[in-house]
C-alpha atoms as a PDB file:
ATOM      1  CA  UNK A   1     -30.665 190.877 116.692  1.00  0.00           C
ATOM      2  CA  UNK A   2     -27.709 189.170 116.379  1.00  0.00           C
ATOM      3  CA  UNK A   3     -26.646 186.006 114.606  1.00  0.00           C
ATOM      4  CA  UNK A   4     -23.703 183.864 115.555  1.00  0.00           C
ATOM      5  CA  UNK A   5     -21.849 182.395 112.261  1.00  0.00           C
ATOM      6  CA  UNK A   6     -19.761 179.631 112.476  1.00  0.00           C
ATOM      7  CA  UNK A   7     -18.645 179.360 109.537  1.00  0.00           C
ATOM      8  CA  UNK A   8     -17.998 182.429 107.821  1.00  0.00           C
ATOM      9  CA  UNK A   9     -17.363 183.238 104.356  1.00  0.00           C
ATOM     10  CA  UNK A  10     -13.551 183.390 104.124  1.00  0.00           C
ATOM     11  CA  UNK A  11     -11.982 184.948 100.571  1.00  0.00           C
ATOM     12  CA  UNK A  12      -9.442 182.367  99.029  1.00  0.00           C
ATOM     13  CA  UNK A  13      -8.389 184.628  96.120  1.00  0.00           C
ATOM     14  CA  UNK A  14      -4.708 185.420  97.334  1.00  0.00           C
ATOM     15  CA  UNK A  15      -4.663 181.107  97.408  1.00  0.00           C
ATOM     16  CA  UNK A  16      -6.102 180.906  94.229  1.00  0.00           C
ATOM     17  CA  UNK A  17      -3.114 183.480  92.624  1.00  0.00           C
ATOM     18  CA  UNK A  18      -0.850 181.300  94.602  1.00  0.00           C
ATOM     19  CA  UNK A  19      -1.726 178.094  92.462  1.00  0.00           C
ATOM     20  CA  UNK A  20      -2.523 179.724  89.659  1.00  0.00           C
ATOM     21  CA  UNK A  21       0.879 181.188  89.795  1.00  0.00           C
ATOM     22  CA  UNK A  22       3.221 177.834  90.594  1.00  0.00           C
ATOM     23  CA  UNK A  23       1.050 176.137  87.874  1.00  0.00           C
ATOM     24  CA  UNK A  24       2.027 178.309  85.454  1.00  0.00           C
ATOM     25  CA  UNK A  25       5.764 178.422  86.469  1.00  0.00           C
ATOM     26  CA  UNK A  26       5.374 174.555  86.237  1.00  0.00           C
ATOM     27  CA  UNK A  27       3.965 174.791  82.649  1.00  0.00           C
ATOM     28  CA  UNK A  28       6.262 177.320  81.691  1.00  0.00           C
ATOM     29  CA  UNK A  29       9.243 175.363  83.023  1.00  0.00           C
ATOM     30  CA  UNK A  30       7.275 172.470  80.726  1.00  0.00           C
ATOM     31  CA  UNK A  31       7.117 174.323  78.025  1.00  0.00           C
ATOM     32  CA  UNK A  32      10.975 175.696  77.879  1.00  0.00           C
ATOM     33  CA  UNK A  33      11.761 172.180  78.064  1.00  0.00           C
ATOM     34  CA  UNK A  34       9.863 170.764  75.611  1.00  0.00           C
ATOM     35  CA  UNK A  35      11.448 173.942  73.097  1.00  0.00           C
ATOM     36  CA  UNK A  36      15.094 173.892  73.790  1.00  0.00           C
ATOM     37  CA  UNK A  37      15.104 169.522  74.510  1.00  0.00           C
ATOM     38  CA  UNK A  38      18.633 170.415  76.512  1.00  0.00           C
ATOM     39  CA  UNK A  39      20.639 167.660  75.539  1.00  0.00           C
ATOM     40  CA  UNK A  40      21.599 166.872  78.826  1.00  0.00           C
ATOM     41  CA  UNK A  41      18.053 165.439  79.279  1.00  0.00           C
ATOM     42  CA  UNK A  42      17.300 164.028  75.733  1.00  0.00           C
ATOM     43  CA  UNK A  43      20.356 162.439  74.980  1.00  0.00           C
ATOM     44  CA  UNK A  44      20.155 160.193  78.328  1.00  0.00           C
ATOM     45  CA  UNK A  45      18.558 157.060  79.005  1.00  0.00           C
ATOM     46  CA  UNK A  46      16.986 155.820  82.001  1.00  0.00           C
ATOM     47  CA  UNK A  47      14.573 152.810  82.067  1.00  0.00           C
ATOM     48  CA  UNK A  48      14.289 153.076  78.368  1.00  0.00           C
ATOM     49  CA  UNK A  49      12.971 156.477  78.107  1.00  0.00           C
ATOM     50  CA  UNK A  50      14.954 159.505  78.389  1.00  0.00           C
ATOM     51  CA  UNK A  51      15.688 161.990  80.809  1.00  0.00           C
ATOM     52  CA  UNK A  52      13.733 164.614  79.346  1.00  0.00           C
ATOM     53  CA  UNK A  53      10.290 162.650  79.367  1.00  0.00           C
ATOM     54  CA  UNK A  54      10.920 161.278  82.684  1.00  0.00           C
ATOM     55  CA  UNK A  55      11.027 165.264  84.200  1.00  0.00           C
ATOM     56  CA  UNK A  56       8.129 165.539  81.817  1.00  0.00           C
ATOM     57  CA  UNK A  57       6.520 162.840  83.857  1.00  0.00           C
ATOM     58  CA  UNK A  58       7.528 164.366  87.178  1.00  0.00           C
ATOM     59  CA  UNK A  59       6.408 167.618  86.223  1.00  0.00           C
ATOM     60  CA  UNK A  60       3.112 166.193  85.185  1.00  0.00           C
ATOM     61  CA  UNK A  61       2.078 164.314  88.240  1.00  0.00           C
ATOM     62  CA  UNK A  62       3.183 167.687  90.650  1.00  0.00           C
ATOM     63  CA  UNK A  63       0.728 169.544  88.699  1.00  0.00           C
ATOM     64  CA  UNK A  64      -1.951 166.947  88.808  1.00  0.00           C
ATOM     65  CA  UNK A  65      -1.566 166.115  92.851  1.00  0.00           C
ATOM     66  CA  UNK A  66      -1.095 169.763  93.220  1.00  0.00           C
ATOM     67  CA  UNK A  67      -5.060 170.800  91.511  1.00  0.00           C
ATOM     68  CA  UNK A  68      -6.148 167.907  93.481  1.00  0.00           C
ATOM     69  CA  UNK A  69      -4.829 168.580  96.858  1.00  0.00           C
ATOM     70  CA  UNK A  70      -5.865 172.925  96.279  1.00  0.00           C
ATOM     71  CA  UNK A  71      -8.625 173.023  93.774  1.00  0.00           C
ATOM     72  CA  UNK A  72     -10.391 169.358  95.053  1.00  0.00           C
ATOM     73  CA  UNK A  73      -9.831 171.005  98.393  1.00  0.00           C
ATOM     74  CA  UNK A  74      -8.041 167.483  99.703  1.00  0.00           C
ATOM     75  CA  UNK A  75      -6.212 169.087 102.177  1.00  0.00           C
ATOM     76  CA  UNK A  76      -9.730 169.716 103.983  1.00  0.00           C
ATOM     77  CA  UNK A  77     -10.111 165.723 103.791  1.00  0.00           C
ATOM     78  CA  UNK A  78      -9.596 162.904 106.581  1.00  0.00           C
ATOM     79  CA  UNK A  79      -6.366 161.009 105.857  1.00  0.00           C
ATOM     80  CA  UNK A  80      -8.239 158.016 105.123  1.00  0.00           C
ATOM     81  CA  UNK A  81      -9.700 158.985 102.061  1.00  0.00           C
ATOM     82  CA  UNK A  82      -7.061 161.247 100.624  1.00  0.00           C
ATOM     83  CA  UNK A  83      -4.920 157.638 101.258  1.00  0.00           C
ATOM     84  CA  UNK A  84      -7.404 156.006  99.480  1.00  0.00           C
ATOM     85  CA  UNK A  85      -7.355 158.466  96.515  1.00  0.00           C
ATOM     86  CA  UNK A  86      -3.503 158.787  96.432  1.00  0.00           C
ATOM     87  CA  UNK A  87      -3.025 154.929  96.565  1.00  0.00           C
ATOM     88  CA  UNK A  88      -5.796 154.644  93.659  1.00  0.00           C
ATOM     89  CA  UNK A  89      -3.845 156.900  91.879  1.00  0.00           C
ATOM     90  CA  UNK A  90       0.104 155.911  92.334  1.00  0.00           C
ATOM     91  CA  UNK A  91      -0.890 152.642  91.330  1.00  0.00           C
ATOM     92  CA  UNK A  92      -2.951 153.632  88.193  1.00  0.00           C
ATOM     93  CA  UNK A  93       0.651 155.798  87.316  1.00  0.00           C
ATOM     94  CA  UNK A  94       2.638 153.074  88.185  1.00  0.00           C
ATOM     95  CA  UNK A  95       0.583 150.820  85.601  1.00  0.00           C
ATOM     96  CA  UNK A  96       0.676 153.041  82.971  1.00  0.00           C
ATOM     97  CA  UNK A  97       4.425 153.427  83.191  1.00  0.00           C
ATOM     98  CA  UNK A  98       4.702 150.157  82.897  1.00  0.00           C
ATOM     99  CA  UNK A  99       2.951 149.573  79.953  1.00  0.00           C
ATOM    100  CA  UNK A 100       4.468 152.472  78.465  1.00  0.00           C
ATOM    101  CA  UNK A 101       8.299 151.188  78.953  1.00  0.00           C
ATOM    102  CA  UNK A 102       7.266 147.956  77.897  1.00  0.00           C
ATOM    103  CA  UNK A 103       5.022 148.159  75.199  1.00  0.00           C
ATOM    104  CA  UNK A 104       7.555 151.345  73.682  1.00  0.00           C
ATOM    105  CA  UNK A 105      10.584 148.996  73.935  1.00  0.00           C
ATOM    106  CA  UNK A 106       9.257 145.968  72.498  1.00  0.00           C
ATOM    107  CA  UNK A 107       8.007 148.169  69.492  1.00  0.00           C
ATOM    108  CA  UNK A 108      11.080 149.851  68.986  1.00  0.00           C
ATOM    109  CA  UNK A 109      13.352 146.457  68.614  1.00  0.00           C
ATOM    110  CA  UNK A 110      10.232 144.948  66.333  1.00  0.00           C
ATOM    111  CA  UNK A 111      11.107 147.475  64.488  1.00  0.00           C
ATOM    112  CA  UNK A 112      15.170 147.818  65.032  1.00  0.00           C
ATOM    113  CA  UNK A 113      15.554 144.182  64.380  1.00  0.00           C
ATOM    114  CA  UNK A 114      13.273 143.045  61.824  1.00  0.00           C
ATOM    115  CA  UNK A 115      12.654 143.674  58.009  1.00  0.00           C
ATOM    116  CA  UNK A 116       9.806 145.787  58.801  1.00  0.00           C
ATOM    117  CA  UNK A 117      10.775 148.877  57.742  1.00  0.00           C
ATOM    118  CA  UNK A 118      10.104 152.289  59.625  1.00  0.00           C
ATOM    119  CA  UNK A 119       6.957 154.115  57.322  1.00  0.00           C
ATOM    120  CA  UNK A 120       6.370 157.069  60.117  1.00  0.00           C
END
């Protein structure tokens, strides 16, 4: 007797190293960072943050999109919704950003230009 699969069971461990390794070269590459700060990165500006938390940022998000898109299995998706997730989510990012370079430079000249003293 014989049965015809159409679908069958197909091993995803060597794709599952695969992430599991660029995640962790990610991380480690996050966590050398976040050691050393290389002045390059921390002593620069950009938008009011500095280098080094901007690639912090980046870093972040590649990780994130990247355990969506392999582990979510996204790929497997129609383009519709993975659009529909992605735009949901660059816009969330985007918002967050935004309240984070605002909010974090108003705070800082509060506190750089008025009597209020620093206490943390």
């Amino acid at each position: 007797m014989s049965h015809d699969h159409a679908h069958e069971h197909v091993s995803n461990t060597k794709r599952i190293w695969m992430v599991f390794a660029l995640l962790s070269v990610v991380t480690t590459v996050e966590v050398y960072l976040g050691i050393t700060r290389p002045s390059f990165l921390f002593m620069h500006n950009f938008l009011s943050m500095n280098l080094l938390n901007w690639v912090f940022i980046l870093l972040t998000l590649y990780k994130a999109y990247y355990i969506v898109w392999a582990f979510m299995h996204m790929e497997g998706e129609r383009s519709s919704l993975r659009w529909s997730v992605v735009a949901t989510v660059i816009f969330l990012v985007l918002y967050l950003l935004f309240i984070l370079l605002v909010e974090a430079d108003y705070i800082f000249e509060v506190f750089k230009n008025a009597t209020i003293k620093w206490n943390f």
